[in-house]
C-alpha atoms as a PDB file:
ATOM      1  CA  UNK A   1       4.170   8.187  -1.659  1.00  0.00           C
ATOM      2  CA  UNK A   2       3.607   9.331   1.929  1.00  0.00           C
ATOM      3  CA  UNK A   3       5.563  11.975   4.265  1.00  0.00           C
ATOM      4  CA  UNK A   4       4.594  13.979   7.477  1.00  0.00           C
ATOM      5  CA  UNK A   5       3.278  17.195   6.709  1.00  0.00           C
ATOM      6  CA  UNK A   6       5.713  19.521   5.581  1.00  0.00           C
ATOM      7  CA  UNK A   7       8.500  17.223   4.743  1.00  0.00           C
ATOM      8  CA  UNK A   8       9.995  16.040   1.775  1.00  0.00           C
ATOM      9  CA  UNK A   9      11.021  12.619   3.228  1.00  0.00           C
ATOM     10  CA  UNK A  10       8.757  10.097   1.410  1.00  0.00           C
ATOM     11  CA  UNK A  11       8.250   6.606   1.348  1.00  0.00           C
ATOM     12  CA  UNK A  12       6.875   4.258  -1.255  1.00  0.00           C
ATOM     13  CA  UNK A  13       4.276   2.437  -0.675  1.00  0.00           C
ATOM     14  CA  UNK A  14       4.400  -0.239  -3.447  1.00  0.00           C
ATOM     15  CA  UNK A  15       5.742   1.373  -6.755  1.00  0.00           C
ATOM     16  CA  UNK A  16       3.866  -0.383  -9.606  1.00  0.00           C
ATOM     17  CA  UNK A  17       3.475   3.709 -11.397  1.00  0.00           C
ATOM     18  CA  UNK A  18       6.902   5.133 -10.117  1.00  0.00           C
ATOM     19  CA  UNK A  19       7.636   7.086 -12.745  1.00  0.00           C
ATOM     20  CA  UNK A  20       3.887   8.133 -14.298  1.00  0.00           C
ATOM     21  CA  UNK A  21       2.787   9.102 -11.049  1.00  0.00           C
ATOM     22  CA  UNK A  22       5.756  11.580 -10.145  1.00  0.00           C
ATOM     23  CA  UNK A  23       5.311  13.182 -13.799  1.00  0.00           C
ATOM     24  CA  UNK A  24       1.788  13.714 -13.013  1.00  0.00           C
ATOM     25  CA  UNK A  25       3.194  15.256  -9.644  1.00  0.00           C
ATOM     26  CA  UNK A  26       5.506  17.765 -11.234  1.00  0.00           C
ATOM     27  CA  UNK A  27       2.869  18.419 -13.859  1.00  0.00           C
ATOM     28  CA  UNK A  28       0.403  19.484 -10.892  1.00  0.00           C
ATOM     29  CA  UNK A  29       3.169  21.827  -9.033  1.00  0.00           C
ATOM     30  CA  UNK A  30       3.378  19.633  -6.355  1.00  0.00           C
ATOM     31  CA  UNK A  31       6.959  19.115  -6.478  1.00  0.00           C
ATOM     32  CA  UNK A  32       9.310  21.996  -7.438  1.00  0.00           C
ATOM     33  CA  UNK A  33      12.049  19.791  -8.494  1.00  0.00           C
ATOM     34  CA  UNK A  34      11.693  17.599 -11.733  1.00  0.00           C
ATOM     35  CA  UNK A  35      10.715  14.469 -11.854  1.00  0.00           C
ATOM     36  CA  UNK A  36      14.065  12.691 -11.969  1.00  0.00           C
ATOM     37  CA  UNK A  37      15.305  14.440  -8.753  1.00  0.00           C
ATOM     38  CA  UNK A  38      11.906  13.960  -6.981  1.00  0.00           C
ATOM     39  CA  UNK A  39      13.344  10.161  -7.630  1.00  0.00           C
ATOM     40  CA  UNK A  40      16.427  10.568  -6.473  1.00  0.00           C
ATOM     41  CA  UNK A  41      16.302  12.649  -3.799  1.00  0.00           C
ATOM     42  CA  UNK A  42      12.649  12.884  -1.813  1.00  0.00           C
ATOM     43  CA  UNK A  43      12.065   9.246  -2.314  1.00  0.00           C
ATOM     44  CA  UNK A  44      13.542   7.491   0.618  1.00  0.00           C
ATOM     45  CA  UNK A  45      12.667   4.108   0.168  1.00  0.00           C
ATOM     46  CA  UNK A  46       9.855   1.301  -0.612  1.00  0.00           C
ATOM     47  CA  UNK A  47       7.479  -0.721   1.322  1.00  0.00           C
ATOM     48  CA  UNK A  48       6.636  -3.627  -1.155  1.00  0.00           C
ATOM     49  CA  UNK A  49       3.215  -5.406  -0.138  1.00  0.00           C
ATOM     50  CA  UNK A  50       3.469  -8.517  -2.419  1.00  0.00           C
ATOM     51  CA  UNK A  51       5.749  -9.519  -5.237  1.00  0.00           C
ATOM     52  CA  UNK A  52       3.242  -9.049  -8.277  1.00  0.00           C
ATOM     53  CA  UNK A  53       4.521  -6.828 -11.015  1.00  0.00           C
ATOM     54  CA  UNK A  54       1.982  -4.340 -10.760  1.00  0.00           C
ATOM     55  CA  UNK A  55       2.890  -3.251  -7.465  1.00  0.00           C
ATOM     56  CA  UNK A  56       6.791  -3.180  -8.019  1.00  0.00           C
ATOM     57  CA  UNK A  57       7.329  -2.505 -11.691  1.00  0.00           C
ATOM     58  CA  UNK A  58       8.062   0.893 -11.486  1.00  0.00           C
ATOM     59  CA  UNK A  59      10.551   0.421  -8.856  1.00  0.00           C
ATOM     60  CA  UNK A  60      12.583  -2.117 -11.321  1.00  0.00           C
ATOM     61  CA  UNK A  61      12.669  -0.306 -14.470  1.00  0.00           C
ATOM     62  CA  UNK A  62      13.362   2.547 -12.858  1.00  0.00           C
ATOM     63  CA  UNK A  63      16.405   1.167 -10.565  1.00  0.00           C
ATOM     64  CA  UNK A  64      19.006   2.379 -13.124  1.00  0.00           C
ATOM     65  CA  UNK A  65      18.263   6.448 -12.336  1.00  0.00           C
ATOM     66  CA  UNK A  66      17.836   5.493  -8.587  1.00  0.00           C
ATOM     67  CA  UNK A  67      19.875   6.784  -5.763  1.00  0.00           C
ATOM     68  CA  UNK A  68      20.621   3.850  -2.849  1.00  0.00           C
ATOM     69  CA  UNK A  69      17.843   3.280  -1.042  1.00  0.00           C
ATOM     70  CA  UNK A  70      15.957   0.726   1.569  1.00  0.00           C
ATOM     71  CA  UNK A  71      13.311  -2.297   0.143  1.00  0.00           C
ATOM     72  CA  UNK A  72      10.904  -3.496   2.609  1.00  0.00           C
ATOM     73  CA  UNK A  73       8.852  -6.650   2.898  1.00  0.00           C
ATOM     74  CA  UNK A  74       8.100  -9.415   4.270  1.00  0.00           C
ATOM     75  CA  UNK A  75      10.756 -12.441   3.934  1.00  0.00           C
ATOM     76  CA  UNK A  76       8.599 -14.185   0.746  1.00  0.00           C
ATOM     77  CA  UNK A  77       8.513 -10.666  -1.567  1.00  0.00           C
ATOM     78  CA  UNK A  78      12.313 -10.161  -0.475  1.00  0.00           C
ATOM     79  CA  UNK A  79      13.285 -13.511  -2.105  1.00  0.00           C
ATOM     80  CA  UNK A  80      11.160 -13.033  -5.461  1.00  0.00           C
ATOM     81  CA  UNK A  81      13.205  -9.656  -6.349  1.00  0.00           C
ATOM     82  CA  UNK A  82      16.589 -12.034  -5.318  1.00  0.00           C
ATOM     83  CA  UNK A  83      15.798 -14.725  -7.232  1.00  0.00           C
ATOM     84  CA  UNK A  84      12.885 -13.536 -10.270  1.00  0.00           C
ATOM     85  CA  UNK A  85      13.809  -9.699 -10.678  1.00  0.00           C
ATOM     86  CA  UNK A  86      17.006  -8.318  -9.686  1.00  0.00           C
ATOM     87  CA  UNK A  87      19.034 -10.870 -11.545  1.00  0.00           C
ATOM     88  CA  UNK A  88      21.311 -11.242 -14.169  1.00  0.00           C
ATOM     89  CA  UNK A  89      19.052 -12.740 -16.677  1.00  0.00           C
ATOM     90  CA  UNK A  90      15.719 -10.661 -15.856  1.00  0.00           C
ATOM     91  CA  UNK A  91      17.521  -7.325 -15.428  1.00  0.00           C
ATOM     92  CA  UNK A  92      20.498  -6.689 -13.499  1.00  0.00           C
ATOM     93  CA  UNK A  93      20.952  -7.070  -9.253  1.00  0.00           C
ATOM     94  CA  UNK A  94      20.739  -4.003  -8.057  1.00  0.00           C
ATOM     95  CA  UNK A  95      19.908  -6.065  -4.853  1.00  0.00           C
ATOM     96  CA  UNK A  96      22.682  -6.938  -1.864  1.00  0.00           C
ATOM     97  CA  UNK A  97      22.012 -10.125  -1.705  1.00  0.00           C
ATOM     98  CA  UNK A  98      21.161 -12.661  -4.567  1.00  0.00           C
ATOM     99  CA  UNK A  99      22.918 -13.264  -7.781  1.00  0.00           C
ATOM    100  CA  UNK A 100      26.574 -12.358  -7.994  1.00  0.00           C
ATOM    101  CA  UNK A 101      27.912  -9.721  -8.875  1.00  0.00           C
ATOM    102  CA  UNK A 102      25.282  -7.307  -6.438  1.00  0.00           C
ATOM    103  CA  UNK A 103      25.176  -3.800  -7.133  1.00  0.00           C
ATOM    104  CA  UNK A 104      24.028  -3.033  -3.620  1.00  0.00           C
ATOM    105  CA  UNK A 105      22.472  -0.331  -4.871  1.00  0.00           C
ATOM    106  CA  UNK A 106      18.772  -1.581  -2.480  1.00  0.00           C
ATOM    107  CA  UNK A 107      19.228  -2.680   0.550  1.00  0.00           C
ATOM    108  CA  UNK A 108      16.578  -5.138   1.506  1.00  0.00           C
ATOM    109  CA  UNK A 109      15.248  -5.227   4.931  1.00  0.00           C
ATOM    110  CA  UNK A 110      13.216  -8.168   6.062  1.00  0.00           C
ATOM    111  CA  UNK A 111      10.030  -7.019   7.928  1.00  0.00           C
ATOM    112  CA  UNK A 112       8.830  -9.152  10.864  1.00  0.00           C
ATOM    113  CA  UNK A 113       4.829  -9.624  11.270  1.00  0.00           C
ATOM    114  CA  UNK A 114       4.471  -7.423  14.317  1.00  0.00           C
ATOM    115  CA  UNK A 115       7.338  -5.444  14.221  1.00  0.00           C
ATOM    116  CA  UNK A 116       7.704  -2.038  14.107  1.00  0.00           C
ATOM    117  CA  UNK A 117      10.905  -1.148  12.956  1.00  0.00           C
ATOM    118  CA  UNK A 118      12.702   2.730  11.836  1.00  0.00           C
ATOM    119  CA  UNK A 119      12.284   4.067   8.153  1.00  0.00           C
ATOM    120  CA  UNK A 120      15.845   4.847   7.097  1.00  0.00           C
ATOM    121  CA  UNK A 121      16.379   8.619   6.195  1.00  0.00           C
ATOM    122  CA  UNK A 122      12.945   9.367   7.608  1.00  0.00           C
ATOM    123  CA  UNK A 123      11.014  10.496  10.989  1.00  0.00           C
ATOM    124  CA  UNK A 124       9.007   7.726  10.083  1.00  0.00           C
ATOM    125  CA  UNK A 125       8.141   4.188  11.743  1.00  0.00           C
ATOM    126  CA  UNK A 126       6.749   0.953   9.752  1.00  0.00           C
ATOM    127  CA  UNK A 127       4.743  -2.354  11.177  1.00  0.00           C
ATOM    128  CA  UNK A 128       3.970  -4.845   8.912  1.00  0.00           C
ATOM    129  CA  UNK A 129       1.082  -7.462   8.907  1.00  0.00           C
ATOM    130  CA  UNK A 130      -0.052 -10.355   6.883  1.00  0.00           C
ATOM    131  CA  UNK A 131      -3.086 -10.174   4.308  1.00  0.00           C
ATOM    132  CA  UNK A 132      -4.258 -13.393   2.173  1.00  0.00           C
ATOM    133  CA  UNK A 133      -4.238 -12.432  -1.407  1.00  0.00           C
ATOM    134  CA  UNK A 134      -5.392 -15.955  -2.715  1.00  0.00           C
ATOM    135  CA  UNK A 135      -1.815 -18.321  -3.192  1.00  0.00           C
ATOM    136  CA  UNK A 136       0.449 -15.069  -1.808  1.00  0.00           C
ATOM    137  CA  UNK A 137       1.107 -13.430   1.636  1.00  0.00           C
ATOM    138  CA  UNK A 138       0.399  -9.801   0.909  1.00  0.00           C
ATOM    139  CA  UNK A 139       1.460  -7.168   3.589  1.00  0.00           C
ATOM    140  CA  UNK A 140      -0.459  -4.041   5.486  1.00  0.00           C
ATOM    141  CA  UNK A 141       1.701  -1.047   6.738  1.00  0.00           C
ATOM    142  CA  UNK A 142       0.948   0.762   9.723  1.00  0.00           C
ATOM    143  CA  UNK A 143       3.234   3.886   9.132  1.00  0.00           C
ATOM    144  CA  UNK A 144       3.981   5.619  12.373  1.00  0.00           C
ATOM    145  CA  UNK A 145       4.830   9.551  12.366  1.00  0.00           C
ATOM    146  CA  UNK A 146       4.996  10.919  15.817  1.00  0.00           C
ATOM    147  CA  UNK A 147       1.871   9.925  17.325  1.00  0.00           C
ATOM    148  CA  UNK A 148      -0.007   9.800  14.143  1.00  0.00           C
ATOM    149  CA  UNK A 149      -0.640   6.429  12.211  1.00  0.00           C
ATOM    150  CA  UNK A 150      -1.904   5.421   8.440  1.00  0.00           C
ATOM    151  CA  UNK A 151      -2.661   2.155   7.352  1.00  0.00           C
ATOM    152  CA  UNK A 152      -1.883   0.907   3.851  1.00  0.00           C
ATOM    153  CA  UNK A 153      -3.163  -2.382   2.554  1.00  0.00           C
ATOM    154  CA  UNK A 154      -1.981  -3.997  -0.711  1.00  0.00           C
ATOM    155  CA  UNK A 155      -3.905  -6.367  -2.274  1.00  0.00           C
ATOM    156  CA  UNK A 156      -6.302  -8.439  -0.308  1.00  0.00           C
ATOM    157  CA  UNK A 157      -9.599  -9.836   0.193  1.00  0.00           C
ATOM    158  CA  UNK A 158     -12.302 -10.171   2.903  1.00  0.00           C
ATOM    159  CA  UNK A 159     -11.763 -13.193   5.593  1.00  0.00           C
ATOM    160  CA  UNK A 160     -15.006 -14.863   4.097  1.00  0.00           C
ATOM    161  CA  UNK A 161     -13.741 -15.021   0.431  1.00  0.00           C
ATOM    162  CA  UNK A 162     -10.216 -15.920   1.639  1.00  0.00           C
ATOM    163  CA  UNK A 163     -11.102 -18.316   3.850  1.00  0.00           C
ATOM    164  CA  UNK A 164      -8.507 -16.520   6.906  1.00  0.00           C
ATOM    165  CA  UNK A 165      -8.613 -14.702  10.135  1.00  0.00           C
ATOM    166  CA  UNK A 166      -5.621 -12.447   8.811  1.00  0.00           C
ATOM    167  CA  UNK A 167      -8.235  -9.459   8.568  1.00  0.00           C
ATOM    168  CA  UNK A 168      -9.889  -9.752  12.099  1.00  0.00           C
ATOM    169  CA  UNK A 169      -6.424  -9.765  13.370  1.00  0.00           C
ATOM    170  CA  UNK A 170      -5.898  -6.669  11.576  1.00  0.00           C
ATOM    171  CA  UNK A 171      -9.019  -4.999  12.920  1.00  0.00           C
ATOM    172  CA  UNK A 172      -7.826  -5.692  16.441  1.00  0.00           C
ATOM    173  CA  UNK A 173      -4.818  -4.506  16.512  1.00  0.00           C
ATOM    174  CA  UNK A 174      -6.082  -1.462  15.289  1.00  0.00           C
ATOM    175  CA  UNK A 175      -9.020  -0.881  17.476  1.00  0.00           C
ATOM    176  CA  UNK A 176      -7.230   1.558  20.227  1.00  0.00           C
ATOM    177  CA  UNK A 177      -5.788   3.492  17.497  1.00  0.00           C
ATOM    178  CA  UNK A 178      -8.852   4.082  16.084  1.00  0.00           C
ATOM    179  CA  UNK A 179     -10.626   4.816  19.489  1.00  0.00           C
ATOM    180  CA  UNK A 180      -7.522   7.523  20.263  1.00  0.00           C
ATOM    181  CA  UNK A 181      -8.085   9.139  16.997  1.00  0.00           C
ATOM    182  CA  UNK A 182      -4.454   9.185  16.298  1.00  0.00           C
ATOM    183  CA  UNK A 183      -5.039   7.008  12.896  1.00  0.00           C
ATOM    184  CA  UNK A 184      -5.606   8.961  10.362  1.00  0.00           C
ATOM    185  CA  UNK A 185      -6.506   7.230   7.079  1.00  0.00           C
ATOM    186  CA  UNK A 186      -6.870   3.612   5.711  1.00  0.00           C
ATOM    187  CA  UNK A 187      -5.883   2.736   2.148  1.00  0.00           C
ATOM    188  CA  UNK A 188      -7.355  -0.193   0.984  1.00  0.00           C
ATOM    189  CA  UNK A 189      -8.095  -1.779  -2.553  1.00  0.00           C
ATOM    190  CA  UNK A 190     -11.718  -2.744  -3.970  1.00  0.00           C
ATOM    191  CA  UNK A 191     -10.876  -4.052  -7.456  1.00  0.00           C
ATOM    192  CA  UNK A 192     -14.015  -5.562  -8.926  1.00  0.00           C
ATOM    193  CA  UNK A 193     -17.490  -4.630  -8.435  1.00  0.00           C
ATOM    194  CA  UNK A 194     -20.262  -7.138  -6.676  1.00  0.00           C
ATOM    195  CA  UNK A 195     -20.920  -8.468  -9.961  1.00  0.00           C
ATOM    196  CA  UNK A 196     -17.901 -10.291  -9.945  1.00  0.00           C
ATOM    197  CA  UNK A 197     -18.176 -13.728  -8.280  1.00  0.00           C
ATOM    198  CA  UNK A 198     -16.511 -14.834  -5.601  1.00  0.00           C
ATOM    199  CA  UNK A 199     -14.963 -17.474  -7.106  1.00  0.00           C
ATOM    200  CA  UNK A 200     -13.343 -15.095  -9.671  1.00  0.00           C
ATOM    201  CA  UNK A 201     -12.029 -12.237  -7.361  1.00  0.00           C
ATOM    202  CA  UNK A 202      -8.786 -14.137  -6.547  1.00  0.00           C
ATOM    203  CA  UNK A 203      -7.660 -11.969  -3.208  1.00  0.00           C
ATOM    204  CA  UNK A 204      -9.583  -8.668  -4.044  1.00  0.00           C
ATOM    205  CA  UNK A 205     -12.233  -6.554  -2.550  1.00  0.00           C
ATOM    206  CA  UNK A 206     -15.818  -5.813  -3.872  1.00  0.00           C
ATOM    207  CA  UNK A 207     -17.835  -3.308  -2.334  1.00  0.00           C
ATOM    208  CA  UNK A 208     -20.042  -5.356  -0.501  1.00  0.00           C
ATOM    209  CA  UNK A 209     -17.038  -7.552   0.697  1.00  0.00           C
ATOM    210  CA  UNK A 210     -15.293  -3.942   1.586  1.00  0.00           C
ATOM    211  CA  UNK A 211     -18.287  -2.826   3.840  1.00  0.00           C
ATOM    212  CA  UNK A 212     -19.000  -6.079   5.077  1.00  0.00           C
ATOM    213  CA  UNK A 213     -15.168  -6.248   6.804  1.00  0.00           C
ATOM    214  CA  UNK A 214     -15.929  -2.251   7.767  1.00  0.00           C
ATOM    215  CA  UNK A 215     -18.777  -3.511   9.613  1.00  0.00           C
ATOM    216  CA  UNK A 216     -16.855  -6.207  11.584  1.00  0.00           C
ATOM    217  CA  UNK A 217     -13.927  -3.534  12.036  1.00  0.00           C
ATOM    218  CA  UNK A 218     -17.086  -1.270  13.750  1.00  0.00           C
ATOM    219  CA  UNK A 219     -17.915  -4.163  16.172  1.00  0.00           C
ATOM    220  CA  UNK A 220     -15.070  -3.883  17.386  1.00  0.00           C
ATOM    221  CA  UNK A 221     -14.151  -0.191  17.704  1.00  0.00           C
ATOM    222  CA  UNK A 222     -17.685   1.069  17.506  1.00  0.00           C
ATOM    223  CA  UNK A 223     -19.572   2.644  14.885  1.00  0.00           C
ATOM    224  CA  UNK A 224     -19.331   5.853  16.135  1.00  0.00           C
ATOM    225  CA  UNK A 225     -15.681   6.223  15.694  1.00  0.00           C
ATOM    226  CA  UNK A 226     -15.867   5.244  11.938  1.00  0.00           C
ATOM    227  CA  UNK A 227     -18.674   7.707  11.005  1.00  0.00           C
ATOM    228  CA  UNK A 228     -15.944  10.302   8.992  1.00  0.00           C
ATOM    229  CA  UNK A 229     -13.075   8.294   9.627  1.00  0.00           C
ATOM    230  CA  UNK A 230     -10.888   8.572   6.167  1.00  0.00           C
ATOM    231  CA  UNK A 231     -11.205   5.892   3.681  1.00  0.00           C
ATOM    232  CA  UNK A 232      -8.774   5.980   0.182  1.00  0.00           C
ATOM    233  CA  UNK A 233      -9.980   3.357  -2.177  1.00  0.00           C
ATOM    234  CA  UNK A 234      -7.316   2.069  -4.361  1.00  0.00           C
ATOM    235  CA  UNK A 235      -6.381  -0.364  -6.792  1.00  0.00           C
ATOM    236  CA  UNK A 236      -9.588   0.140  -8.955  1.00  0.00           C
ATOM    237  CA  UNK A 237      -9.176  -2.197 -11.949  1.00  0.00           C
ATOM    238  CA  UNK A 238     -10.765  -0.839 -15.595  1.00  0.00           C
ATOM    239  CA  UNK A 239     -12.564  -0.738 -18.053  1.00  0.00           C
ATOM    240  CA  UNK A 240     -13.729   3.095 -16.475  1.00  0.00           C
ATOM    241  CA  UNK A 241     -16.998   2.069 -16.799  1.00  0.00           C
ATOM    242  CA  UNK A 242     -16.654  -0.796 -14.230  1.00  0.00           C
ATOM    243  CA  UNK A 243     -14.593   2.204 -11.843  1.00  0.00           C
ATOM    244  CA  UNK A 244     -17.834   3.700 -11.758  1.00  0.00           C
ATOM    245  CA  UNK A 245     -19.716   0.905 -10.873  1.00  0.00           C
ATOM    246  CA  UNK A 246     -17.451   0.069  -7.863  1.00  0.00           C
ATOM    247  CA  UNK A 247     -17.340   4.124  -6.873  1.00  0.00           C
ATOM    248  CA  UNK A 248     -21.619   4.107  -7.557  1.00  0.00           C
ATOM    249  CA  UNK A 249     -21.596   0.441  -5.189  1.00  0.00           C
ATOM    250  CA  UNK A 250     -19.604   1.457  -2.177  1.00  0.00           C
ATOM    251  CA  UNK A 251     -21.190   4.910  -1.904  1.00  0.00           C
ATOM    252  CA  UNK A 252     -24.671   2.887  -1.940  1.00  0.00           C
ATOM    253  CA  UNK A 253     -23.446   0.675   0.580  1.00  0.00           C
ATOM    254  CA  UNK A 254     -21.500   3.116   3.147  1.00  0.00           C
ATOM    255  CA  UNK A 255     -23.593   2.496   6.059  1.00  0.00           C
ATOM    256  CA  UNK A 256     -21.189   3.649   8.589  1.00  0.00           C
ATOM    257  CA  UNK A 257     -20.423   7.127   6.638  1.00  0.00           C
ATOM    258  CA  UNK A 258     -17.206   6.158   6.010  1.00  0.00           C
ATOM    259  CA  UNK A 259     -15.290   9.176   4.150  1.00  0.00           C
ATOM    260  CA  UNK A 260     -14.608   7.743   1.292  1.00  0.00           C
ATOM    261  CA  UNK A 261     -11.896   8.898  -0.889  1.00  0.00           C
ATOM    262  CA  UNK A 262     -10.980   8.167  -4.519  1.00  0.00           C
ATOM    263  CA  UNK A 263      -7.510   9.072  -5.077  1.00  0.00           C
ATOM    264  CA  UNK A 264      -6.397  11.133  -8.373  1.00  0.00           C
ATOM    265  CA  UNK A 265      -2.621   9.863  -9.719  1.00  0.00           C
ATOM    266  CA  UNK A 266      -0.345  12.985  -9.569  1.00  0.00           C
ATOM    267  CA  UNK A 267      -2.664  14.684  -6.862  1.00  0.00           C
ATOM    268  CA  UNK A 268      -1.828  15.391  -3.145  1.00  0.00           C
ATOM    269  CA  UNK A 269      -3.780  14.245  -0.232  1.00  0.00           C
ATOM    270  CA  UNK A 270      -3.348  15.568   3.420  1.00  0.00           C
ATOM    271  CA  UNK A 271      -4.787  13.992   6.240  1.00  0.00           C
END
C-alpha cells in the first residue's frame, strides 16, 4: 500500500496478502480504523503487475467486502481476471467487462506502456512499463505524487537471464529522476539466492543478478547518486533460512551502498 505523507488515500500495489497484511497494520496502530474499513475506505484502488495468483489473490477473495474501486494493468493481466478469475465458474465477476452478468463492482483500466495516467480518488499519478518475467509481461509502476516519484517492480529478472532489453529501458527512463533526487525509493524483488541456477530462476532476481542490473543502472546515472539511494527488497521466497541467505548475499555484494531495506508485513515505511 502506498500514499503521500499524511494521507489516507492508498493504492495497492499488487494484493497477493490483502487481508493479512492490513491485520498486521491494525495490530501495529498504524491504522485507527479496523481492518475491514481500512479495506473499504483508505484503499483506493490496485495496480496489478502480472496475473499470477500470488500477486492478486488477496484482491479476489476479498472482492465480496470491497467497496468499488479501480484495477490497473497492462491489457494481458486485464484479460486473465475477465476470462480466468472474475467469472462465473472461478468466483463471481465482480469485473465490468467479461462474463455476463458483471457486477461492476472493479473497474478495469487498461494501462499503456509509457503512459502516465491519474489514480482515481487519489493525488496520485501512475506510469507503467514492461518487465520479462520468463513466458509473462510483468509491469513496473512509477507512482507520481507531486514532484516526488517511487518505483515498484513486480516480478522480474535481470536482462542477461531474460534474454531482454526491457530493464535497460527501465534504467533510462529513470536516469533524470534519479539525478533530480525527486525519486525516492525502488521496490524490487530478489527471490532466490545465487545458489539457484539460472536456468531455474524463471523471471526472478538473485543477488548477484540484483547488483549486477544496479551497476548498469549506475552507468548510467552515476554511482554517486545511488550511494544511499533507497532500496526495498521484496518478494523473498522461504524456507527463512534461504531469506537469510539472500539478505547475508546482497549486503555482501552492495558495492554502490545502496540502502537496502527489508520490509516487515504490517509495518510502515516513509520515504
Amino acid at each position: 500500500m502506498l500514499a503521500p505523507a499524511g494521507s489516507d488515500e492508498y493504492i495497492c500495489l499488487d494484493a497477493g496478502t490483502l487481508n493479512a497484511g492490513l491485520a498486521k497494520a491494525v495490530n501495529n496502530k498504524v491504522f485507527d480504523l479496523p481492518k475491514e474499513e481500512v479495506l473499504k475506505k483508505y484503499i483506493k484502488g490496485y495496480c496489478i503487475s502480472h496475473s499470477h495468483l500470488d500477486h492478486l489473490s488477496g484482491l479476489i477473495t476479498n472482492s465480496p467486502d470491497d467497496t468499488s474501486k479501480t484495477i490497473y494493468a497492462l491489457a494481458g493481466c486485464i484479460k486473465t481476471f475477465e476470462t480466468h478469475y472474475f467469472t462465473w465458474q472461478s468466483w463471481a465477476n465482480f469485473g465490468d467487462a467479461g462474463e455476463s452478468p458483471a457486477l461492476k463492482k472493479y473497474h478495469y483500466e487498461t494501462l499503456i506502456p509509457g503512459e502516465e495516467i491519474p489514480l482515481a480518488n487519489t493525488t496520485m499519478t501512475v506510469k507503467a512499463f514492461e518487465l520479462s518475467h520468463s513466458n509473462l509481461t510483468s509491469t513496473a509502476f512509477l507512482i507520481r505524487s507531486r514532484e516526488d516519484y517511487l518505483l515498484y517492480l513486480g516480478d522480474t529478472g535481470a536482462d542477461a537471464t531474460e534474454k531482454s532489453d526491457r530493464m535497460q529501458k527501465l534504467w533510462q527512463a529513470l536516469v533524470p529522476l534519479v539525478k533530480s533526487h525527486r525519486l525516492k525509493a525502488i521496490m524490487i524483488e530478489t527471490s532466490f539466492p545465487d545458489e539457484q541456477p539460472d536456468k531455474t530462476l524463471f523471471g526472478h532476481f538473485t543477488p548477484k543478478w540484483l547488483m549486477a542490473e544496479f551497476q548498469n543502472f549506475a552507468t548510467l546515472c552515476g554511482a554517486e547518486n545511488l550511494k544511499g539511494f533507497n532500496v526495498v527488497i521484496t518478494h523473498l521466497k522461504p524456507p527463512q533460512y534461504k531469506i537469510n541467505r539472500i539478505k547475508a548475499q546482497l549486503k555482501a555484494e552492495n558495492k554502490l551502498g545502496l540502502h537496502l531495506i527489508f520490509p516487515e508485513q504490517g509495518k510502515p515505511l516513509n520515504f
